[in-house]
PDB file of N, CA and C in Angstrom:
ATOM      1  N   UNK A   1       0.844  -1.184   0.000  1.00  0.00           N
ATOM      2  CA  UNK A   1       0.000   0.000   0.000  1.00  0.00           C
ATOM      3  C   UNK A   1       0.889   1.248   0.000  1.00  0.00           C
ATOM      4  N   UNK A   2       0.902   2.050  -0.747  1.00  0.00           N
ATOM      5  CA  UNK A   2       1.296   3.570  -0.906  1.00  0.00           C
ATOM      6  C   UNK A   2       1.728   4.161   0.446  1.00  0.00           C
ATOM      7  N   UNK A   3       2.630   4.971   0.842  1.00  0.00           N
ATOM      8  CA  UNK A   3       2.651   5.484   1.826  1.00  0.00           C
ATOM      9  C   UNK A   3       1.743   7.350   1.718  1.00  0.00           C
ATOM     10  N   UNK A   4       1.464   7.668   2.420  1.00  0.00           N
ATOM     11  CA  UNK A   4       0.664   9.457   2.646  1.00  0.00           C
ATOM     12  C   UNK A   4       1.699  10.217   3.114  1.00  0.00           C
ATOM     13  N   UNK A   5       1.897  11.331   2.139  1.00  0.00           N
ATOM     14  CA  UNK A   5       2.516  11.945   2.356  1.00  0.00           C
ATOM     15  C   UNK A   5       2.055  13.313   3.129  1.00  0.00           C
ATOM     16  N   UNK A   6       2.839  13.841   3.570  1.00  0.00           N
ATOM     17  CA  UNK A   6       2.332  15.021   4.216  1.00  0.00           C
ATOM     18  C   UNK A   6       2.559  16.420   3.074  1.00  0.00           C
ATOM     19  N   UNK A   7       1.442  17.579   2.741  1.00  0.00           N
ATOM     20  CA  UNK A   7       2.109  18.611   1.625  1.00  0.00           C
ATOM     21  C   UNK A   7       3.453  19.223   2.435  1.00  0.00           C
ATOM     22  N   UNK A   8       3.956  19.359   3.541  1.00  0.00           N
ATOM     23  CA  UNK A   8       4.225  20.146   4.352  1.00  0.00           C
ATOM     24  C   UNK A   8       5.811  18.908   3.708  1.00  0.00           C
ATOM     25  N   UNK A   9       6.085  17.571   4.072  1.00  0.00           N
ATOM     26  CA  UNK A   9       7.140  17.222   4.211  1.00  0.00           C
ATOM     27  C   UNK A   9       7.199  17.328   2.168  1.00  0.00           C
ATOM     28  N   UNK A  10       6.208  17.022   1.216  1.00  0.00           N
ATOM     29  CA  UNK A  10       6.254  17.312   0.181  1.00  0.00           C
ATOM     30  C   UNK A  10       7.251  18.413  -0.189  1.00  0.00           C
ATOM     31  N   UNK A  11       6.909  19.722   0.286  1.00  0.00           N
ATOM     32  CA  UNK A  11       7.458  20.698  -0.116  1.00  0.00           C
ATOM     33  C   UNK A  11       8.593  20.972   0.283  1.00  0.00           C
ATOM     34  N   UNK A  12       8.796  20.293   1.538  1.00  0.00           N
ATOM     35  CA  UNK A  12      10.144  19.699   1.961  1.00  0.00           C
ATOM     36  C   UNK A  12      11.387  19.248   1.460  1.00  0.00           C
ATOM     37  N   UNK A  13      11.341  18.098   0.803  1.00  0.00           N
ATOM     38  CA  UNK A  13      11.856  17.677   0.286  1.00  0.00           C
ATOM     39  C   UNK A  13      11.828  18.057  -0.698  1.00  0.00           C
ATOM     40  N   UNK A  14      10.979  18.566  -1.645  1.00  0.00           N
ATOM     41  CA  UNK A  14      11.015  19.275  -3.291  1.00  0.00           C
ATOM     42  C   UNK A  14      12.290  20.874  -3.325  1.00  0.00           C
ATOM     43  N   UNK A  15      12.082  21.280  -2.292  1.00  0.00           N
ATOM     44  CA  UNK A  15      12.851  22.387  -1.737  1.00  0.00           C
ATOM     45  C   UNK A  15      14.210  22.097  -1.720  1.00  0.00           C
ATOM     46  N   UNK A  16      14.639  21.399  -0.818  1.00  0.00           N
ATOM     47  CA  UNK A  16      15.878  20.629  -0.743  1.00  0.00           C
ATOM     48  C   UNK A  16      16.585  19.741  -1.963  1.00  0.00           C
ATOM     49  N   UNK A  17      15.862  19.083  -2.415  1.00  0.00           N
ATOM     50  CA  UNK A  17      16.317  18.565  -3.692  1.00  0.00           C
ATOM     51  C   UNK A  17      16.330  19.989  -5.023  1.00  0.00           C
ATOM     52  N   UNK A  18      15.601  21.056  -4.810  1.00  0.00           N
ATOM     53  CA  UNK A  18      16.177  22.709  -6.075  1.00  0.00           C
ATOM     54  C   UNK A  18      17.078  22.940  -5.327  1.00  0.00           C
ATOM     55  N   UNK A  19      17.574  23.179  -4.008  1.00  0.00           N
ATOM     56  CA  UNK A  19      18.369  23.131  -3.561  1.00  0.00           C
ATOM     57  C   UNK A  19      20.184  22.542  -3.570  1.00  0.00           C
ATOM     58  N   UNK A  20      19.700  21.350  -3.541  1.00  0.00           N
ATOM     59  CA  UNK A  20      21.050  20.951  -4.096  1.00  0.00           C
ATOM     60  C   UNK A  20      21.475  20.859  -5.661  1.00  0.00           C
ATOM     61  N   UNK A  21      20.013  20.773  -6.544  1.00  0.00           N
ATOM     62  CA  UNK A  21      20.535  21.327  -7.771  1.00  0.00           C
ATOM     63  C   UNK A  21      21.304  22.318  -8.287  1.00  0.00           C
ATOM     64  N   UNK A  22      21.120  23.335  -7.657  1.00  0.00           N
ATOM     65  CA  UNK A  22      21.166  24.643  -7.368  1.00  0.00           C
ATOM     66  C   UNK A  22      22.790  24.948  -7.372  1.00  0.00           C
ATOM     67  N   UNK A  23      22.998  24.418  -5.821  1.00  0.00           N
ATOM     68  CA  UNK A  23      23.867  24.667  -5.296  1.00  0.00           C
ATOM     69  C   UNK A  23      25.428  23.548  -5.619  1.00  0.00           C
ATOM     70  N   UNK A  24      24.946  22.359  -5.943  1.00  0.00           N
ATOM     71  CA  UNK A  24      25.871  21.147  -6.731  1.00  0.00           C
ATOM     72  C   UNK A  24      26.011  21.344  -8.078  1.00  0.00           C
ATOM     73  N   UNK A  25      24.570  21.461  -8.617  1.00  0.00           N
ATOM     74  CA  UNK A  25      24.948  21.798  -9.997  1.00  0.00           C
ATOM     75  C   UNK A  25      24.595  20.607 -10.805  1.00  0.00           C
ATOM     76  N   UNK A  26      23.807  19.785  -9.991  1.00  0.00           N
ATOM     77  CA  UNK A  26      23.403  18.259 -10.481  1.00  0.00           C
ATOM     78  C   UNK A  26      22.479  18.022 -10.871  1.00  0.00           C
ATOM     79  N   UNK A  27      22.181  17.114 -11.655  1.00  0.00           N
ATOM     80  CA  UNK A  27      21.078  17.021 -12.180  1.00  0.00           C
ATOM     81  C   UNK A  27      19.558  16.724 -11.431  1.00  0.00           C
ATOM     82  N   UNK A  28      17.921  16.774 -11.546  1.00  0.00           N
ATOM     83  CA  UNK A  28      16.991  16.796 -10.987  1.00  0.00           C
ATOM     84  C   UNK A  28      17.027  15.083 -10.586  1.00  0.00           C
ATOM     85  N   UNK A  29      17.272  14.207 -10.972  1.00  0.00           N
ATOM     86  CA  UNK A  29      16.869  12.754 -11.071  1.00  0.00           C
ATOM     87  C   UNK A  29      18.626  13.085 -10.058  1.00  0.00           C
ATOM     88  N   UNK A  30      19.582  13.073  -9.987  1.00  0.00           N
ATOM     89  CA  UNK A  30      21.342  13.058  -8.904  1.00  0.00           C
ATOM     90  C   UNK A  30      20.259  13.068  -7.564  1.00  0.00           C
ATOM     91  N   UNK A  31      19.718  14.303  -7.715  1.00  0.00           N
ATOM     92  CA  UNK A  31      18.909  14.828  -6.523  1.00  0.00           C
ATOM     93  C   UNK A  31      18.044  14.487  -5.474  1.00  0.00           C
ATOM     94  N   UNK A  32      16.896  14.095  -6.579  1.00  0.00           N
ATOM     95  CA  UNK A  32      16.270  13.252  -6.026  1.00  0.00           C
ATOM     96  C   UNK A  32      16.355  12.018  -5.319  1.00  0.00           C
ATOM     97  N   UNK A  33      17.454  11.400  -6.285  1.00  0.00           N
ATOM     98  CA  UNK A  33      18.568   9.915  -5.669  1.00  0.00           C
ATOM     99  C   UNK A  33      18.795  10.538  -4.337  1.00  0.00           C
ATOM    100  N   UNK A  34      19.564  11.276  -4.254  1.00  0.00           N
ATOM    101  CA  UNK A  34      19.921  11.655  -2.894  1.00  0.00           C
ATOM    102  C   UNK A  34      19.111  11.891  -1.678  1.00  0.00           C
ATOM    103  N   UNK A  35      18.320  13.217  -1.961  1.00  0.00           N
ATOM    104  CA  UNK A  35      17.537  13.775  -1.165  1.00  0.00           C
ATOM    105  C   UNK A  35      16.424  12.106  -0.669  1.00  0.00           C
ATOM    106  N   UNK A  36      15.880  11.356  -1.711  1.00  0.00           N
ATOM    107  CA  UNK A  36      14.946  10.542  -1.560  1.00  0.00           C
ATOM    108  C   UNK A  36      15.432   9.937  -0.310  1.00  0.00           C
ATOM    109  N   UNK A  37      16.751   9.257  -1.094  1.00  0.00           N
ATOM    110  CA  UNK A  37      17.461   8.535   0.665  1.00  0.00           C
ATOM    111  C   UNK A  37      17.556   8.849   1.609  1.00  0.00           C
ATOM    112  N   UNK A  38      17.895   9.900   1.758  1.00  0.00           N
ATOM    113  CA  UNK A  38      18.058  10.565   2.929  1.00  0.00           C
ATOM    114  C   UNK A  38      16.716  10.438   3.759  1.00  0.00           C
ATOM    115  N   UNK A  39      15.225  10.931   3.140  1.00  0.00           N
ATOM    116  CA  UNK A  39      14.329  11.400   3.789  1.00  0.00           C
ATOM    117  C   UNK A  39      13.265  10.017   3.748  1.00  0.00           C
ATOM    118  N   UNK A  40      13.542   8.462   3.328  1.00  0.00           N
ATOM    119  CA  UNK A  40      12.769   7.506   3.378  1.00  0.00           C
ATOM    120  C   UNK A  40      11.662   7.556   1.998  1.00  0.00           C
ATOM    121  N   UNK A  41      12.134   7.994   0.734  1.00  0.00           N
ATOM    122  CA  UNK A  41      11.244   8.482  -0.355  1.00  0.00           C
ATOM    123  C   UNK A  41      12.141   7.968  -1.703  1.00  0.00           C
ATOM    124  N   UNK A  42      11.248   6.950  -2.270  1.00  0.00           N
ATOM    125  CA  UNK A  42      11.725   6.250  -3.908  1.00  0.00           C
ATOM    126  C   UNK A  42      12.011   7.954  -4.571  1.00  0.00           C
ATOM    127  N   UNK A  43      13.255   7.960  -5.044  1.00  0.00           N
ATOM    128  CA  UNK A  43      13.782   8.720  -6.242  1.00  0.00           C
ATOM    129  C   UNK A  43      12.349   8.830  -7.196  1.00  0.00           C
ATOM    130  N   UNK A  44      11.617   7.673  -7.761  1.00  0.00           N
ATOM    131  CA  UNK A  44      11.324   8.233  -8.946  1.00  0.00           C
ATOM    132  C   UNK A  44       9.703   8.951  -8.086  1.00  0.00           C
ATOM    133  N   UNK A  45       8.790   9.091  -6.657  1.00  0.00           N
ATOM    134  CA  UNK A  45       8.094   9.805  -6.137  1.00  0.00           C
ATOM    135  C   UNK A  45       9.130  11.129  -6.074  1.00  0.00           C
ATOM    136  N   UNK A  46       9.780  11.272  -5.703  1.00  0.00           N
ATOM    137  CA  UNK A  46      10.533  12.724  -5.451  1.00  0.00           C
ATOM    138  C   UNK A  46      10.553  13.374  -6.529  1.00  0.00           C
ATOM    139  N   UNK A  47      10.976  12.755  -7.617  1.00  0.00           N
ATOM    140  CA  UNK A  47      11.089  13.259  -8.772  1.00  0.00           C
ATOM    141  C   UNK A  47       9.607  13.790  -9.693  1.00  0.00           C
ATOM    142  N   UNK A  48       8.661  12.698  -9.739  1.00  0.00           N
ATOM    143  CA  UNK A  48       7.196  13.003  -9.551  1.00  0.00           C
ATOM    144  C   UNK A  48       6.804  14.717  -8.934  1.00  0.00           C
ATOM    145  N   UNK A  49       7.352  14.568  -7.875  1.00  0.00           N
ATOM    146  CA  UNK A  49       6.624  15.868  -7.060  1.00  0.00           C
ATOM    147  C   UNK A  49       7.886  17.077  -7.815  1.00  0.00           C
ATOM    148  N   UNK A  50       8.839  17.003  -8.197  1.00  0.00           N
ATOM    149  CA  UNK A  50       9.620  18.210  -8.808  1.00  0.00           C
ATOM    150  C   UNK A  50       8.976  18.575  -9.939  1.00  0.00           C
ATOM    151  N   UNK A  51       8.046  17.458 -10.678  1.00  0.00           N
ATOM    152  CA  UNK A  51       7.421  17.952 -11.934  1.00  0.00           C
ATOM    153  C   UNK A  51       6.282  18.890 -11.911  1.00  0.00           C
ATOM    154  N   UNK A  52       5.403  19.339 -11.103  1.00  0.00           N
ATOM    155  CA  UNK A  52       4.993  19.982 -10.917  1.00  0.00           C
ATOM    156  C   UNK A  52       5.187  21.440 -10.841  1.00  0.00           C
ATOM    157  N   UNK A  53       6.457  21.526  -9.793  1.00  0.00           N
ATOM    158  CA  UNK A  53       7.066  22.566  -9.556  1.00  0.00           C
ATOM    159  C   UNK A  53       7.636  23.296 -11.354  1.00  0.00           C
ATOM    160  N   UNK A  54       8.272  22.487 -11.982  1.00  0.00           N
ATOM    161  CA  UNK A  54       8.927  22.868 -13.147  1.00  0.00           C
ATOM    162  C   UNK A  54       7.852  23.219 -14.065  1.00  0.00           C
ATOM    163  N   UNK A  55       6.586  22.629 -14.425  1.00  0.00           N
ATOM    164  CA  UNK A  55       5.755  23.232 -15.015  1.00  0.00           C
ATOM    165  C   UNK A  55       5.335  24.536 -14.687  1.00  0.00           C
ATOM    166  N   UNK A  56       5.019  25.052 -13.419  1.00  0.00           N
ATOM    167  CA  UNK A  56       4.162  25.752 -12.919  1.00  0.00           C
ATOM    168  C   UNK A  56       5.091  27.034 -13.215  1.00  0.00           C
ATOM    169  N   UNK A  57       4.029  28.074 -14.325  1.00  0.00           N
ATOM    170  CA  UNK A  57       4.812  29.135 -14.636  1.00  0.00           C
ATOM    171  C   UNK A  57       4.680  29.964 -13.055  1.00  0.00           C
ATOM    172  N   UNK A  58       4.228  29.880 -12.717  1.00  0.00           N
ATOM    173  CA  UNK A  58       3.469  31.228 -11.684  1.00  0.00           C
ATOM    174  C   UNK A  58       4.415  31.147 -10.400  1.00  0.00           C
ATOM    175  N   UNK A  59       5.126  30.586 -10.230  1.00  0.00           N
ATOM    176  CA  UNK A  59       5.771  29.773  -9.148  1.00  0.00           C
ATOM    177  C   UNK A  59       7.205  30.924  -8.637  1.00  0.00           C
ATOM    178  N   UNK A  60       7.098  31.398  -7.351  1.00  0.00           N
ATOM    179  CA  UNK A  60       8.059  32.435  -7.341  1.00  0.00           C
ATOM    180  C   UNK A  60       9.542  31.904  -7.484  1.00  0.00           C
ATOM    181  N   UNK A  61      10.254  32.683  -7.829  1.00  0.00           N
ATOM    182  CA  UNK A  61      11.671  32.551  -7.888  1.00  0.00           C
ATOM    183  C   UNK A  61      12.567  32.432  -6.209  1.00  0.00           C
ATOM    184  N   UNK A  62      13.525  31.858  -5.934  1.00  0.00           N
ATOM    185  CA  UNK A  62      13.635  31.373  -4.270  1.00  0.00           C
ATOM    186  C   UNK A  62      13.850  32.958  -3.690  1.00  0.00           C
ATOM    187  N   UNK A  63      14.231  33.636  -4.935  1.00  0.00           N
ATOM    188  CA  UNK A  63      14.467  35.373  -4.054  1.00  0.00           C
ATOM    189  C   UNK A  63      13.261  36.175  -3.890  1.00  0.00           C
ATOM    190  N   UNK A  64      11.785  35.612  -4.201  1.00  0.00           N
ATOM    191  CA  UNK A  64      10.530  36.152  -4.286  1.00  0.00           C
ATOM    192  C   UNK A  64      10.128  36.847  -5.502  1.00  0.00           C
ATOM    193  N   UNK A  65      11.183  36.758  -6.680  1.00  0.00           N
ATOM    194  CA  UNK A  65      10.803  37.756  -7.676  1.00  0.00           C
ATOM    195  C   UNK A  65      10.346  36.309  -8.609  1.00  0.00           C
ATOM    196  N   UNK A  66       9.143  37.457  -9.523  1.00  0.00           N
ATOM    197  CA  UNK A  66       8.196  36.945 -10.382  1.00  0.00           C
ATOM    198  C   UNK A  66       8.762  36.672 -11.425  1.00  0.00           C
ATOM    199  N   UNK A  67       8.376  35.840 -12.542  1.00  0.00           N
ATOM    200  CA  UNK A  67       9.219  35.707 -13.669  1.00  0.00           C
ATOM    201  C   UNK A  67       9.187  37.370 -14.402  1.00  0.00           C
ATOM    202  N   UNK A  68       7.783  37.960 -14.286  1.00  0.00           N
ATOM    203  CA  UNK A  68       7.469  38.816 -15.562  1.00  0.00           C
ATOM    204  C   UNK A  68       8.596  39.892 -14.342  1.00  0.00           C
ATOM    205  N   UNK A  69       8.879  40.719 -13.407  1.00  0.00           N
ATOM    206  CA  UNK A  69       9.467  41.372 -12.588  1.00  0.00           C
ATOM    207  C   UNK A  69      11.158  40.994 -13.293  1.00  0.00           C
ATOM    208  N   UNK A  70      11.433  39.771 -12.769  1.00  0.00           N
ATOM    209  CA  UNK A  70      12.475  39.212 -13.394  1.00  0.00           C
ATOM    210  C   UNK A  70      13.255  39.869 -15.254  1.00  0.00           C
ATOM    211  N   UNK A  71      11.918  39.279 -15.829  1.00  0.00           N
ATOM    212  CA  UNK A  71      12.300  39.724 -17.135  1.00  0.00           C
ATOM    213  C   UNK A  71      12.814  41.254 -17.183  1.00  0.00           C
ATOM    214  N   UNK A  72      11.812  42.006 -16.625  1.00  0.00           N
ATOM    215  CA  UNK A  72      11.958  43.482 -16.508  1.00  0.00           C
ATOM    216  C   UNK A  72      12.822  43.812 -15.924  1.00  0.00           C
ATOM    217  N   UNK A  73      13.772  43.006 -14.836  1.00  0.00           N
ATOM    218  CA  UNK A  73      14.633  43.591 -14.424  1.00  0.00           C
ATOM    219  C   UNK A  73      16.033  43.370 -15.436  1.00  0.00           C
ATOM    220  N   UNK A  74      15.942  42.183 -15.848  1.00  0.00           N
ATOM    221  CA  UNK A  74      17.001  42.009 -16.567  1.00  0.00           C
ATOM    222  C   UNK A  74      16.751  43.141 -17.661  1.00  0.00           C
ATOM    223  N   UNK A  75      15.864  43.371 -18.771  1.00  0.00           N
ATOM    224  CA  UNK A  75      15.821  43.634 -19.970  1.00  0.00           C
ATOM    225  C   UNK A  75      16.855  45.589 -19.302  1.00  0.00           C
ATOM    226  N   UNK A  76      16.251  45.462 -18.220  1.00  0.00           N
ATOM    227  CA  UNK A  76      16.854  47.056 -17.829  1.00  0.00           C
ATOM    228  C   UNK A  76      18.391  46.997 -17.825  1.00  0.00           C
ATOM    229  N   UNK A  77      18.559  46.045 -16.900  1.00  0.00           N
ATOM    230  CA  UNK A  77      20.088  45.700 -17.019  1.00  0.00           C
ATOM    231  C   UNK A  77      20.807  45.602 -18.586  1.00  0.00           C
ATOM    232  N   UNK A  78      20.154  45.322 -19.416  1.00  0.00           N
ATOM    233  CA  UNK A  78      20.683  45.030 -20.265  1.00  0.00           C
ATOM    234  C   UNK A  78      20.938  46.363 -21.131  1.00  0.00           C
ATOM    235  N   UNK A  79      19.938  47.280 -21.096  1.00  0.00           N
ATOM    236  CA  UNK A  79      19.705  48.423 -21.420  1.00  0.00           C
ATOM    237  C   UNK A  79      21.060  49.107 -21.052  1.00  0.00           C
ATOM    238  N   UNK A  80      21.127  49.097 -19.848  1.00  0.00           N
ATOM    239  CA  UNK A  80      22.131  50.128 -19.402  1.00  0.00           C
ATOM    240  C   UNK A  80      23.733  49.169 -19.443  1.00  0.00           C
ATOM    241  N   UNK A  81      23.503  47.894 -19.933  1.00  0.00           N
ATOM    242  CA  UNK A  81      24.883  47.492 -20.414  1.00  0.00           C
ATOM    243  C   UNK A  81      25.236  48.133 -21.527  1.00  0.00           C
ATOM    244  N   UNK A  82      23.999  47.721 -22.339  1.00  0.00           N
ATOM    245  CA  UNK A  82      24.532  48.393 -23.780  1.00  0.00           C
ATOM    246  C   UNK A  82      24.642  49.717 -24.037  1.00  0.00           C
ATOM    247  N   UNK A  83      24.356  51.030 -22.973  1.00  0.00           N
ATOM    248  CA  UNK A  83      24.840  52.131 -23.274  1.00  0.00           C
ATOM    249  C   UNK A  83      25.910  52.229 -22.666  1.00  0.00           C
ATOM    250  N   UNK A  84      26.274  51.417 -21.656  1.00  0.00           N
ATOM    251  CA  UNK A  84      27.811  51.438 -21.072  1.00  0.00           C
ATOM    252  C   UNK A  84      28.778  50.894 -22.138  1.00  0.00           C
ATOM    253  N   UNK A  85      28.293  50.279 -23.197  1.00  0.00           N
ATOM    254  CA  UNK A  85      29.245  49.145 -24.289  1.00  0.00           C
ATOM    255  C   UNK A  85      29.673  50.681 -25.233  1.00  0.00           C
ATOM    256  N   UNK A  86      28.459  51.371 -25.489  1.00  0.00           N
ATOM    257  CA  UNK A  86      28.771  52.582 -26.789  1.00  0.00           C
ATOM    258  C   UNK A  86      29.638  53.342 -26.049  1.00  0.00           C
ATOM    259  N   UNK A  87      29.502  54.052 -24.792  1.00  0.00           N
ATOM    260  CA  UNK A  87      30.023  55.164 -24.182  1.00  0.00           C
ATOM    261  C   UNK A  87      31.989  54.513 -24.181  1.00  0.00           C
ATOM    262  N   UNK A  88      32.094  53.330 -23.909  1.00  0.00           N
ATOM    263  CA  UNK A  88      33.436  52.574 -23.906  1.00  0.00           C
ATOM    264  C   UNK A  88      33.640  52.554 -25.503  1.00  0.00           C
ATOM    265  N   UNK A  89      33.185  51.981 -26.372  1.00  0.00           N
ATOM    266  CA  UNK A  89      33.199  52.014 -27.627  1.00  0.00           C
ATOM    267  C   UNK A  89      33.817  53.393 -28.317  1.00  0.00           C
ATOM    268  N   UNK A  90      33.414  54.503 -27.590  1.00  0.00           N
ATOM    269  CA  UNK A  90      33.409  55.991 -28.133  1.00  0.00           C
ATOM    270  C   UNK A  90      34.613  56.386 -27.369  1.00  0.00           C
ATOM    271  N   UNK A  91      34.879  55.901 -26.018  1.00  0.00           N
ATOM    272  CA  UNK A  91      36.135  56.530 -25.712  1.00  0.00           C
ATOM    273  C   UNK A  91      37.039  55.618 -26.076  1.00  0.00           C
ATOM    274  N   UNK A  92      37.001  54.584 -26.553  1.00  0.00           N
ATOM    275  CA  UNK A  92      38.243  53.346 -27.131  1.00  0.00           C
ATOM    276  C   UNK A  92      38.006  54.182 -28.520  1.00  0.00           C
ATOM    277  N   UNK A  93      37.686  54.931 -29.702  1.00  0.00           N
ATOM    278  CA  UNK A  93      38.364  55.315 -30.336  1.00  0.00           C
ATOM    279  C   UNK A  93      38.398  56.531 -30.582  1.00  0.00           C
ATOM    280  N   UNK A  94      38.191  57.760 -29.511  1.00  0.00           N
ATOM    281  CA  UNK A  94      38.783  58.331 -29.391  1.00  0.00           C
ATOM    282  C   UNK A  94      40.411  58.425 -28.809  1.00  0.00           C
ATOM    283  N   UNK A  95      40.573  57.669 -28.323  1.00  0.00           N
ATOM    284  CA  UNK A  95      41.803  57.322 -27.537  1.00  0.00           C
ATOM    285  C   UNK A  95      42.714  56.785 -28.726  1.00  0.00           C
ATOM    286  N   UNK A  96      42.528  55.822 -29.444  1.00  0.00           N
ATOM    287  CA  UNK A  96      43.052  55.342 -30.741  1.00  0.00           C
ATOM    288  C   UNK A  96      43.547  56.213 -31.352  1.00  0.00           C
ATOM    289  N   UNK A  97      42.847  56.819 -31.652  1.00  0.00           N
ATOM    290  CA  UNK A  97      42.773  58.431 -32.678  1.00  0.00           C
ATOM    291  C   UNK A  97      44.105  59.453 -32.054  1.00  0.00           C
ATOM    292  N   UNK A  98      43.671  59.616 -30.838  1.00  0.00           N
ATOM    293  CA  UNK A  98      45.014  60.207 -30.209  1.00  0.00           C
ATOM    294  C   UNK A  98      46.387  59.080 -30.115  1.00  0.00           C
ATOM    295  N   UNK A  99      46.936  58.166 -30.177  1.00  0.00           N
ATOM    296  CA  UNK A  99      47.752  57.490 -30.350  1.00  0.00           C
ATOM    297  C   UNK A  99      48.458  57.434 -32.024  1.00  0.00           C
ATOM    298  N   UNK A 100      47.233  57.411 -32.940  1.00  0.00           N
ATOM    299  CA  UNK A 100      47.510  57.542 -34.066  1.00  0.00           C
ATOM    300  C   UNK A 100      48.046  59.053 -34.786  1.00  0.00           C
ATOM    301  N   UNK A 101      47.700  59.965 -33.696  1.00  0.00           N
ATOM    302  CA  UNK A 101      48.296  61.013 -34.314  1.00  0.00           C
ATOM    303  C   UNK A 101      49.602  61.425 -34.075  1.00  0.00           C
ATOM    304  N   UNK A 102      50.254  61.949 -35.183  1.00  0.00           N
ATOM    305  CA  UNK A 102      51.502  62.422 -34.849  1.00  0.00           C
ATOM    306  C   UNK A 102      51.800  63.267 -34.147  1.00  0.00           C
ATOM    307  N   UNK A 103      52.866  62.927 -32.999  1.00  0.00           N
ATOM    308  CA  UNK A 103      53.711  64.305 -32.214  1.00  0.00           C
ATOM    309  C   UNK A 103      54.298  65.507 -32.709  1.00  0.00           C
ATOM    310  N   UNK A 104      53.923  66.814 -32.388  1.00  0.00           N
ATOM    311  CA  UNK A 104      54.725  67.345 -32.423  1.00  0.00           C
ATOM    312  C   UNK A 104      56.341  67.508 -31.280  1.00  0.00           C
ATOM    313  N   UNK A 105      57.635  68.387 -32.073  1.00  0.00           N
ATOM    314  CA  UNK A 105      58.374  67.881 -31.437  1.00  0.00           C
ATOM    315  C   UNK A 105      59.022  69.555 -31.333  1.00  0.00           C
TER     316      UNK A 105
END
C-alpha cells in the first residue's frame, strides 16, 4: 500500500532537492537519488513531485521575484549594459585616434 505523504514534508523535500541542484549543480533525477534517501522516499516519487514545480509558470523565484518582474529587471540591465558598451566604444576610439596622431616635437 502507498505510503501518505504530508504537503508540508512534500514541499520539503522538493525544496531541498532545487536546492542541491542549485547549489551542486546536479542534475533533478542526482537529486532526487539523494535527497529521496536521505528522507525515506523512492527517487522516482521525489522526482514526480519536482514535476509539478517545473511546469508551474506562476511559481516564485527562491528570491521572491516573479518571472514577468524578473524579465523586466534584466531587460533594464541590459539596457544600461549596452549604453555602457557605446560610451566605452566611443572613448576606445577616441583614444586610438590620439595614439595615431603624430607628435609634435
Amino acid at each position: 500500500m502507498p505510503r501518505k505523504f504530508s504537503d508540508e514534508f512534500k514541499d520539503k523535500a522538493v525544496r531541498l532537492a532545487e536546492e542541491l541542484v542549485e547549489l551542486e549543480g546536479c542534475s533533478k533525477w542526482a537529486a532526487a537519488e539523494e535527497i529521496g534517501e536521505k528522507l525515506g522516499v523512492s527517487a522516482h516519487t521525489l522526482n514526480n513531485w519536482l514535476k509539478p514545480v517545473k511546469a508551474s509558470p506562476d511559481v516564485q523565484r527562491s528570491t521572491g521575484e516573479s518571472v514577468d518582474d524578473e524579465l523586466k529587471r534584466l531587460r533594464q540591465e541590459n539596457k544600461e549594459l549596452r549604453r555602457s558598451n557605446e560610451i566605452l566604444k566611443t572613448a576606445s576610439a577616441f583614444f586610438a585616434a590620439e595614439l595615431d596622431r603624430p607628435t609634435r616635437r
